[in-house]
Protein backbone atom coordinates (compact mmCIF):
# COMPACT_ATOMS: atom_id res chain seq x y z
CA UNK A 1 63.14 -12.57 -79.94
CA UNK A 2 60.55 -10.52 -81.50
CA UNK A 3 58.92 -13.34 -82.87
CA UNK A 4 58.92 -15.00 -79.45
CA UNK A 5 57.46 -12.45 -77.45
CA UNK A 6 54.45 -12.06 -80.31
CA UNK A 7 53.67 -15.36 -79.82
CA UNK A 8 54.00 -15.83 -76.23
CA UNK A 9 51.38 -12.76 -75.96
CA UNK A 10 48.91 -14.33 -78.80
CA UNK A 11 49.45 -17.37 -76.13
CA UNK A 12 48.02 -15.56 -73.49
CA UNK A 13 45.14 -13.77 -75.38
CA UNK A 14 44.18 -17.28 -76.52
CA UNK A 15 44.32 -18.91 -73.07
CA UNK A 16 42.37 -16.09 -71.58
CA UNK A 17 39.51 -16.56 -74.30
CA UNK A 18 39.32 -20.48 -74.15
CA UNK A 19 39.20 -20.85 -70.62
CA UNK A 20 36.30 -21.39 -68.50
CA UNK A 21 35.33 -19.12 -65.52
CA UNK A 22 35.16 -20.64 -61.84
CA UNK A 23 32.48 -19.30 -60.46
CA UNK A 24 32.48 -19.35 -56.62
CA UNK A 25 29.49 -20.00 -54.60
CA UNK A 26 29.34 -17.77 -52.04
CA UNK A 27 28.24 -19.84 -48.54
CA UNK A 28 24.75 -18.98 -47.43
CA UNK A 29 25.12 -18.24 -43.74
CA UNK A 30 23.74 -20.34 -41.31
CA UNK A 31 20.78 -18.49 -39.15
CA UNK A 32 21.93 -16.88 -35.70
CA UNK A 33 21.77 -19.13 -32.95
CA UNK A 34 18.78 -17.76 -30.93
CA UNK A 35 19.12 -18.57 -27.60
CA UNK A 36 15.75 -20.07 -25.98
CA UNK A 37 13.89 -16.81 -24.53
CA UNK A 38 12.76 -18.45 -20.47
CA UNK A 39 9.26 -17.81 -19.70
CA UNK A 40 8.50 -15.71 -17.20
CA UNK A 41 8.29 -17.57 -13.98
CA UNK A 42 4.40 -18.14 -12.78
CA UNK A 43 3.86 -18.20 -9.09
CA UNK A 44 2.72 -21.74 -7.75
CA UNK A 45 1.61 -19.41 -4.13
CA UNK A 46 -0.22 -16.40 -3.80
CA UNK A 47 -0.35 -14.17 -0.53
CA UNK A 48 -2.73 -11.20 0.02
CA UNK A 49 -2.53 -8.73 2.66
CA UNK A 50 -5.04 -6.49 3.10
CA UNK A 51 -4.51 -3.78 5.68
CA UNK A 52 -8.36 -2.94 6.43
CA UNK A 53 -8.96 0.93 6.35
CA UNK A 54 -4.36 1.14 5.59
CA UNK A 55 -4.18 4.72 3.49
CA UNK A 56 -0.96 6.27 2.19
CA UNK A 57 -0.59 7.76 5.90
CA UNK A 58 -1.03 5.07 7.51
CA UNK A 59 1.97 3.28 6.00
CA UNK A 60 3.76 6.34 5.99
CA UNK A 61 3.43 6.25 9.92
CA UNK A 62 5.25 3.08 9.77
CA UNK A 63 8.53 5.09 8.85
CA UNK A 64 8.11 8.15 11.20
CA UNK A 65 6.96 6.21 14.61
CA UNK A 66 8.11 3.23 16.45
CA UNK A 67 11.95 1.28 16.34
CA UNK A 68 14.41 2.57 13.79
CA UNK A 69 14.09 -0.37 11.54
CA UNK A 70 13.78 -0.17 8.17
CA UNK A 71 9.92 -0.65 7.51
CA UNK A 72 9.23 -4.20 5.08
CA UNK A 73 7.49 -1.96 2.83
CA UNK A 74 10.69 -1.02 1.65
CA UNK A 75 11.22 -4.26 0.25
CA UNK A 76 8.66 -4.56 -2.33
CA UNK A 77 9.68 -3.46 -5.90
CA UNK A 78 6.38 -2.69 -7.37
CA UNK A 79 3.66 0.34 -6.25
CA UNK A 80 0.18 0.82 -7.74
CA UNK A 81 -2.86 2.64 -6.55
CA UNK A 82 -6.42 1.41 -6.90
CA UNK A 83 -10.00 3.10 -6.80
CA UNK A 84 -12.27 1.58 -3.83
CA UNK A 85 -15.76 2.83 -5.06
CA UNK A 86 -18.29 0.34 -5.02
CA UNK A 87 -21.56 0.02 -7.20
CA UNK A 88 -23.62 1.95 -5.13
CA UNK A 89 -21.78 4.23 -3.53
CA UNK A 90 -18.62 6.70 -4.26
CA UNK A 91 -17.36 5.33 -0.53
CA UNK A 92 -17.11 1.41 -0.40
CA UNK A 93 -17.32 -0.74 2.81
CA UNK A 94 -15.31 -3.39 3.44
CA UNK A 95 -17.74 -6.26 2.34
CA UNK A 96 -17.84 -4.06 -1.21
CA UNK A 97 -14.36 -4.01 -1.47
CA UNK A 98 -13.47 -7.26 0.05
CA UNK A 99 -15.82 -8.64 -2.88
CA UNK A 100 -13.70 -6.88 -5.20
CA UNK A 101 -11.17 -8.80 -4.31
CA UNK A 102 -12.46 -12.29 -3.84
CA UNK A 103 -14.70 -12.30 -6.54
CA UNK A 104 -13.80 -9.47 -9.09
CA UNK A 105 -17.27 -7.45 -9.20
CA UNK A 106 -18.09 -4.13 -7.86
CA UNK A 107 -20.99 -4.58 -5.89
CA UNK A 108 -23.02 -2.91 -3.02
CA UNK A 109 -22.37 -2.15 -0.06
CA UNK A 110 -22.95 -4.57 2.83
CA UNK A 111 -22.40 -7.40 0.15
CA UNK A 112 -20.89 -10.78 0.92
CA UNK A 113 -19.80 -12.08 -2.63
CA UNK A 114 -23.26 -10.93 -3.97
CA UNK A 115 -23.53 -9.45 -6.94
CA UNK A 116 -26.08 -6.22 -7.40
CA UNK A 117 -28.51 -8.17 -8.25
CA UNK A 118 -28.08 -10.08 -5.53
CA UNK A 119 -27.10 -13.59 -6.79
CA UNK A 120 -23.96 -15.44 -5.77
CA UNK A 121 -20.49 -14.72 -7.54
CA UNK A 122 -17.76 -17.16 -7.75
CA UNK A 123 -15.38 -16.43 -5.68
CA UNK A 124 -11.50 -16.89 -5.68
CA UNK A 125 -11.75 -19.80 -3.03
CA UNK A 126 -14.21 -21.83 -5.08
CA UNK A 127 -12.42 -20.96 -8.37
CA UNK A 128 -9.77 -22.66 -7.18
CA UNK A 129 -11.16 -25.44 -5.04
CA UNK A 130 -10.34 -28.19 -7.23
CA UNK A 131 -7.57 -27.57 -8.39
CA UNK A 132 -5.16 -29.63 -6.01
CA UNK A 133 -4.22 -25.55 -4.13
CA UNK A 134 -4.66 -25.20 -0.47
CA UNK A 135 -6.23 -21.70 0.95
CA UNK A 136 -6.08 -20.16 4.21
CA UNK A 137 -7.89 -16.99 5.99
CA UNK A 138 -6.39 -14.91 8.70
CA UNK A 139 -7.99 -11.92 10.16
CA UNK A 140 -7.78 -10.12 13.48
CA UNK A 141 -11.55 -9.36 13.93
CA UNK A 142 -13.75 -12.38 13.64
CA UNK A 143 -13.48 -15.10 10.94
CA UNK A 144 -17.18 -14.34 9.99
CA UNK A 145 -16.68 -10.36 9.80
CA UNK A 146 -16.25 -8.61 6.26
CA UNK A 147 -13.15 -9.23 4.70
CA UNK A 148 -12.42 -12.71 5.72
CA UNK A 149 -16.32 -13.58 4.73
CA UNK A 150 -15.98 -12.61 1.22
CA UNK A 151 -13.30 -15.33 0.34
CA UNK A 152 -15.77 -18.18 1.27
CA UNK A 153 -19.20 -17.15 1.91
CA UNK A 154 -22.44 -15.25 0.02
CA UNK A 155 -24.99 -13.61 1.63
CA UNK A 156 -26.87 -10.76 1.23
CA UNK A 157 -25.70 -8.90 4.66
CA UNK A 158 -22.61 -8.76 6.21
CA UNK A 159 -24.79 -8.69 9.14
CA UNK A 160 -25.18 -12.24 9.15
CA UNK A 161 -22.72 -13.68 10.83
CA UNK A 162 -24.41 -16.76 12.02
CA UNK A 163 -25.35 -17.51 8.66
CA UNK A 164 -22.05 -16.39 7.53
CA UNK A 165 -20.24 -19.08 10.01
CA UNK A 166 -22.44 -21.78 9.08
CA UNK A 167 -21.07 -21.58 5.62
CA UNK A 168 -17.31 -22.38 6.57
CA UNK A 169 -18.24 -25.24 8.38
CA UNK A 170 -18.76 -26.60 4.68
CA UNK A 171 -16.34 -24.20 3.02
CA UNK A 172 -13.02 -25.74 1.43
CA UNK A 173 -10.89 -23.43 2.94
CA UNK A 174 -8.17 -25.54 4.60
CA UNK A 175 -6.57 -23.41 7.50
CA UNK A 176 -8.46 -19.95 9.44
CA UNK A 177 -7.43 -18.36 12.40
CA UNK A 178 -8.94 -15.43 13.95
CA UNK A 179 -11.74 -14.20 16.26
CA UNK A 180 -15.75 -14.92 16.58
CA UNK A 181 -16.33 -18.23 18.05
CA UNK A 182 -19.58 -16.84 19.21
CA UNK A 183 -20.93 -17.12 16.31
CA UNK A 184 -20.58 -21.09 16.29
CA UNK A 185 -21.20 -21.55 19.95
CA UNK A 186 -23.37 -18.72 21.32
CA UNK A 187 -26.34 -18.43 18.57
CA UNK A 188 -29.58 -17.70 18.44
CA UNK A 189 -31.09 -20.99 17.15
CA UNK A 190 -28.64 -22.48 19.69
CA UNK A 191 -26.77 -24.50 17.53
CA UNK A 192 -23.14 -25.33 18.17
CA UNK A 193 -21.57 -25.34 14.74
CA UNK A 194 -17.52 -26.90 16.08
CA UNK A 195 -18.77 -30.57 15.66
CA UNK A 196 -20.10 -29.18 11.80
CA UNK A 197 -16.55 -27.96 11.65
CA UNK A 198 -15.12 -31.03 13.07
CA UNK A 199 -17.10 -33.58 10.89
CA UNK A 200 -15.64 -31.15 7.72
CA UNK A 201 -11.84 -32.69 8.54
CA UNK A 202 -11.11 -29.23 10.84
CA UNK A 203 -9.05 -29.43 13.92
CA UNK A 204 -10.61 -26.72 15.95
CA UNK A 205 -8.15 -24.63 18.56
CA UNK A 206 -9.75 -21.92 21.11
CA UNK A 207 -6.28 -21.63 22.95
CA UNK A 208 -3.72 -20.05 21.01
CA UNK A 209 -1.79 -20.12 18.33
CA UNK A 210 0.92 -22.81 19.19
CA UNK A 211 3.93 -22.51 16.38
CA UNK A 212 5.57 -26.04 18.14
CA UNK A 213 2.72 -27.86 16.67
CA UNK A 214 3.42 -29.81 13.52
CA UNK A 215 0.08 -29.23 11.15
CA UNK A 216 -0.69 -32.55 9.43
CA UNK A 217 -2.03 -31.81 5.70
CA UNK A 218 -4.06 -34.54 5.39
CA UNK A 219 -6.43 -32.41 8.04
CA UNK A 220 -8.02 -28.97 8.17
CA UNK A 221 -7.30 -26.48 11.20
CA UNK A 222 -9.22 -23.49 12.59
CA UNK A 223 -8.35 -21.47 15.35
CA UNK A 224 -11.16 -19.43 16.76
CA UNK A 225 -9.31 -17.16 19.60
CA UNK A 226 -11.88 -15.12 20.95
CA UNK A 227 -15.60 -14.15 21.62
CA UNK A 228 -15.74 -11.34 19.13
CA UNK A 229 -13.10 -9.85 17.29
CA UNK A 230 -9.20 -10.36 18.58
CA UNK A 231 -8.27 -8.19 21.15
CA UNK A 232 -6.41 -4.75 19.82
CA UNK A 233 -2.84 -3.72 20.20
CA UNK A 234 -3.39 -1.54 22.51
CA UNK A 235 -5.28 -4.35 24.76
CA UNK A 236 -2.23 -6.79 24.63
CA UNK A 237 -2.96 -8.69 21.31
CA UNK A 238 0.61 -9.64 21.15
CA UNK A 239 1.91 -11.63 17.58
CA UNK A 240 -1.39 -13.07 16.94
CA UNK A 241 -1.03 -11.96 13.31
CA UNK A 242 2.54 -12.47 12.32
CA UNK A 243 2.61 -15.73 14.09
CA UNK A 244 -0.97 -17.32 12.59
CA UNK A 245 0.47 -15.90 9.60
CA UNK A 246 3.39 -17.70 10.16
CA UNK A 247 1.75 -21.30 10.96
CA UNK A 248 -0.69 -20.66 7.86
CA UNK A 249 2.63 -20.59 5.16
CA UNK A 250 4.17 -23.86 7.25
CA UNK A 251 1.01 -25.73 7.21
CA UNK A 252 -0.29 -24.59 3.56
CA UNK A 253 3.37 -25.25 1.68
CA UNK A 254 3.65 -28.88 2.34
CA UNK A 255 0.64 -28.94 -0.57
CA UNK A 256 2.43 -29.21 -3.69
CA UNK A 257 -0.03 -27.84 -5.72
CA UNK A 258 0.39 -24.38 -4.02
CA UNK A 259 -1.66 -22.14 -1.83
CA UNK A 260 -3.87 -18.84 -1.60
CA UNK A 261 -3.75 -17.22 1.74
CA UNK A 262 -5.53 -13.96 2.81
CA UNK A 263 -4.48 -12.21 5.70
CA UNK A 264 -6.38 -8.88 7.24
CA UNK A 265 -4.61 -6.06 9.71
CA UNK A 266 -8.30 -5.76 10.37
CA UNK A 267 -8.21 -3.45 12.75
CA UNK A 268 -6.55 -0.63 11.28
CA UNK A 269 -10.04 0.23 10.13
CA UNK A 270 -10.69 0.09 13.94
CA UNK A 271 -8.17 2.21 15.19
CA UNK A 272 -9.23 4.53 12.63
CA UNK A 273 -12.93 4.38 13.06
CA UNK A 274 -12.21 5.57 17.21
CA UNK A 275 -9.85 8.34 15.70
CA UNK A 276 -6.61 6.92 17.67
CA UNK A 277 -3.59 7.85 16.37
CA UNK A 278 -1.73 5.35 18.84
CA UNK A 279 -4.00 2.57 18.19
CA UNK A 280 -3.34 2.77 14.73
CA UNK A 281 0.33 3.37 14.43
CA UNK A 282 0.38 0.13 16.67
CA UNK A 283 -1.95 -2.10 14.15
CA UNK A 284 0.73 -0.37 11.46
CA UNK A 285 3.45 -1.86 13.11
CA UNK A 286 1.73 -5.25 14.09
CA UNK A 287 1.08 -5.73 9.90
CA UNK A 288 4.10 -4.51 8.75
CA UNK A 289 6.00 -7.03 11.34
CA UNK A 290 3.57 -9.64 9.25
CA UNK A 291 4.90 -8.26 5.97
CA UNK A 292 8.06 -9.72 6.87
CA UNK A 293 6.55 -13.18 7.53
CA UNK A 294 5.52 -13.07 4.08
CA UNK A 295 8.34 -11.51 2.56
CA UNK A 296 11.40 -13.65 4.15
CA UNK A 297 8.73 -16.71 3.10
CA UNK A 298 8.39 -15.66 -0.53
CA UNK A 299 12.15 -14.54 -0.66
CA UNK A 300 13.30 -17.81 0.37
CA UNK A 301 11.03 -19.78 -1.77
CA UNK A 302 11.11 -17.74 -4.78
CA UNK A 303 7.86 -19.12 -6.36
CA UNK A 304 5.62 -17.06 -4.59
CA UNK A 305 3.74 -13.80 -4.91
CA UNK A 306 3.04 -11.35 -2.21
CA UNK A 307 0.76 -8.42 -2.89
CA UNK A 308 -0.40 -6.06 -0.29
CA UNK A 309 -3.56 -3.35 -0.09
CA UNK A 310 -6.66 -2.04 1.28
CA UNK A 311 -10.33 -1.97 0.93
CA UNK A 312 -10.62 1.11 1.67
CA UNK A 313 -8.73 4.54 3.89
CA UNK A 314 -10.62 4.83 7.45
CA UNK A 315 -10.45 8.59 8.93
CA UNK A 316 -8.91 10.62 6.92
CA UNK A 317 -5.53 9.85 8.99
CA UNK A 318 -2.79 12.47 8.09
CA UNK A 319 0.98 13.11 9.24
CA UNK A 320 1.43 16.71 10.45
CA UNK A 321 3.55 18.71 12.00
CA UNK A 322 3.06 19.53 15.62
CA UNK A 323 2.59 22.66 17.53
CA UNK A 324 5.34 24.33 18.84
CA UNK A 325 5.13 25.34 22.74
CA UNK A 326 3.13 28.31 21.97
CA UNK A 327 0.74 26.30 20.20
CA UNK A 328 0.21 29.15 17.89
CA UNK A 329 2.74 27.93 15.34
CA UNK A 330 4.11 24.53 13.87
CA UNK A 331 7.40 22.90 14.42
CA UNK A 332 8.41 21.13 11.25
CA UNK A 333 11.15 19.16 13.04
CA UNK A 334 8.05 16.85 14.71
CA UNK A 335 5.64 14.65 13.08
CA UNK A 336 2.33 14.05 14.95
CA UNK A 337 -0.48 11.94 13.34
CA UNK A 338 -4.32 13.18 13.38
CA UNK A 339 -7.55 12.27 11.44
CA UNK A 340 -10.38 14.62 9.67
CA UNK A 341 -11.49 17.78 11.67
CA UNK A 342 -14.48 16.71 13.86
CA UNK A 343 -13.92 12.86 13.61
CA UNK A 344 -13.63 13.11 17.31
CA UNK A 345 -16.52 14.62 18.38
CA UNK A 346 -18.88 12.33 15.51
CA UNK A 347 -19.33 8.63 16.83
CA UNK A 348 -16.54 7.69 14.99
CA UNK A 349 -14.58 8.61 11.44
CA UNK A 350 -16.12 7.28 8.42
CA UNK A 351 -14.22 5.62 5.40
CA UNK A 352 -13.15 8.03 2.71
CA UNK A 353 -12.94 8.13 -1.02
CA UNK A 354 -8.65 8.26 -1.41
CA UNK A 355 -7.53 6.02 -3.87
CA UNK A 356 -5.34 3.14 -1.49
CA UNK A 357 -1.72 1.72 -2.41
CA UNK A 358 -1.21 -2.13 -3.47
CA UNK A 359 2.36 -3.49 -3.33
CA UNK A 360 3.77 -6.90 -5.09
CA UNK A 361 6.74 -8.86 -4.51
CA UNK A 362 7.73 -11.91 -6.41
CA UNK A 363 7.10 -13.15 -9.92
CA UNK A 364 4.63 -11.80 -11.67
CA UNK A 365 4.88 -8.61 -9.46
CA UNK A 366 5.02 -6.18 -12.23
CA UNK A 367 1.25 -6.68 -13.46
CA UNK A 368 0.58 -4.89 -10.37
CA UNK A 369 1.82 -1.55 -10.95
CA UNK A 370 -0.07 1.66 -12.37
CA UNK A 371 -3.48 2.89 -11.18
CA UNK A 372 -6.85 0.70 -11.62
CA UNK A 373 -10.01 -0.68 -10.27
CA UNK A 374 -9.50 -2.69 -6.91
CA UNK A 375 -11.40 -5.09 -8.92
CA UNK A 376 -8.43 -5.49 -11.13
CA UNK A 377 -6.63 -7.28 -8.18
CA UNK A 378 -8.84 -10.24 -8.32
CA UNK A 379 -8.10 -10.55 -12.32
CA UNK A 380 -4.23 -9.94 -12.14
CA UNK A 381 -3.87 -12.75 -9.19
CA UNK A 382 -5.88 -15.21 -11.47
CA UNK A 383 -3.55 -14.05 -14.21
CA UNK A 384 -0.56 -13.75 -12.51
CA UNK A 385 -1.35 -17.37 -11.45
CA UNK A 386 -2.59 -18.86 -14.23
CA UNK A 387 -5.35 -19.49 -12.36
């Protein structure tokens, strides 16, 4: 047995020694699945709101005065805060800082898409002329006045209105509404510019704004309301804004190549120029009612971007306690809204130099966040845009 076992071991020592090792491949792993990363979604439709002289206050007077609604400021997601001073001055005016927006310069004041040397800029309306994207303007002073001008005009005055009107009877722009038709009927080489207009494709309304009338795309529409400017609030403007507003996004979204549309609260500037606090919590409420055109348009949509701002703060406007019945000391339980001492008794309040909020909804919204030069609006829409 001895001799078996010894050779039954010597077996095994001898197998182990003559037998080839298996080496195992270990499997190389296969590289993780990544899933495809979306791009972020680019808006095919931009709306801008600009609230014309619209300060912190003045929104904040949307949530203190008036119905117990919810204000449609709520709804927007992202808050930034821009600089208004324009090249020549620490205080803009509105055809400085509409130019800002339409055209991306700073500039001086009382410029219509001029730069400071005053030659024409490109603005945001001819940048995008021919590129298949409609573009509207709607403003409650005149069509020719500041704001509205910058989008689709150059001169070296905002003064000019006649000359200023004369250029949107060849503009691109496909849709306006607003006030002024004095400049196109009433002028002083006694020219009547609506056949211009006409022979440019628009359909010209001086009635009203009619939301039962289905805008065809394949013409141009302009609805010139009143003498001057539109009449305030306070004189019985009714839903001008919210309603032009309104027929602008039906007409303008039937191009499938998207849309730019501008719309001014223009006359929160003038509320706040004649230092009334009641005039311009009511222009407060009239834009934030158009907010929520634009807002329940982009929500539904969803390839749209809203952002909302101001040119410029008009008076100083502030949210205060009142006086108690003494009158010698506050009552913190009541908010009452005033403007800088003395604006009163001067001819009216002047702009002022507070930086102004700017608020975006929809995609691409967060480029507008932080604080920047109200110049930067004009280069974050044409980003945001891919424009």
């Amino acid at each position: 047995m001895k001799y078996f076992g010894c050779l039954v071991f010597l077996f095994i020592i001898f197998s182990c020694g003559s037998t080839k090792v298996m080496q195992v491949q270990t499997p190389v792993p296969a590289p993780p699945v990544v899933a495809d990363i979306e791009k972020p979604l680019v808006p095919k439709n931009i709306i801008l709101l600009i609230g014309d002289g619209m300060g912190l206050s003045q929104v904040s007077s949307c949530y203190f005065f008036g119905n117990d609604a919810e204000p449609n400021f709520n709804r927007f997601p992202v808050i930034g805060l821009i600089n208004t001073t324009s090249a020549d001055a620490e205080i803009t005016d509105s055809a400085a800082g509409a130019t800002a927006f339409a055209a991306g310069i700073k500039t001086y004041n009382g410029a219509i898409s001029k730069n400071v040397a005053k030659k024409n800029v490109e603005t945001i309306v001819e940048h995008i002329e021919n590129k298949s994207i409609s573009t509207g303007l709607v403003a409650t002073s005149q069509i020719t006045h500041a704001t509205p001008a910058c989008f689709y005009a150059h001169n070296e005055s905002r003064n000019n209105q006649e000359d200023i009107a004369e250029q949107l009877t060849n503009s691109s722009i496909d849709f306006f509404a607003g006030g002024g038709i004095k400049y196109f009927t009433s002028r002083e080489d006694e020219k009547n510019l609506l056949p211009a207009l006409k022979q440019n494709g628009f359909v010209i309304d001086t009635g009203k704004v009619d939301l039962s009338k289905n805008l065809n795309l394949n013409k141009k529409y302009g609805c010139l309301l009143a003498d001057n400017g539109m009449p305030s609030k306070l004189d019985g403007r009714g839903d001008f804004l919210p309603n032009a507003t309104k027929q602008a996004l039906s007409y303008l979204s039937q191009q499938s190549g998207g849309f730019f549309l501008m719309v001014e609260g223009s006359q929160i500037d003038w509320e706040g120029h004649a230092a009334s606090i009641e005039g311009t919590v009511l222009e407060m409420q009239d834009f934030d009612k158009t907010l929520k055109v634009a807002l329940d348009f982009a929500e539904k949509d969803g390839n749209t971007l809203v952002v909302v701002t101001a040119d410029h703060e008009t008076g100083g406007f502030s949210l205060k306690p009142a006086l108690d019945e003494t009158g010698e000391r506050y009552d913190y339980t009541k908010v009452v809204g005033g403007f800088y001492e003395g604006a009163k008794e001067t001819p009216s309040a002047a702009h002022t130099a507070t930086l102004v909020p700017v608020f975006a909804y929809g995609p691409m919204a967060e480029k507008f966040g932080g604080i920047y030069e109200n110049t930067e609006i004009y280069n974050k829409i044409l980003e945001a845009a891919n424009w």
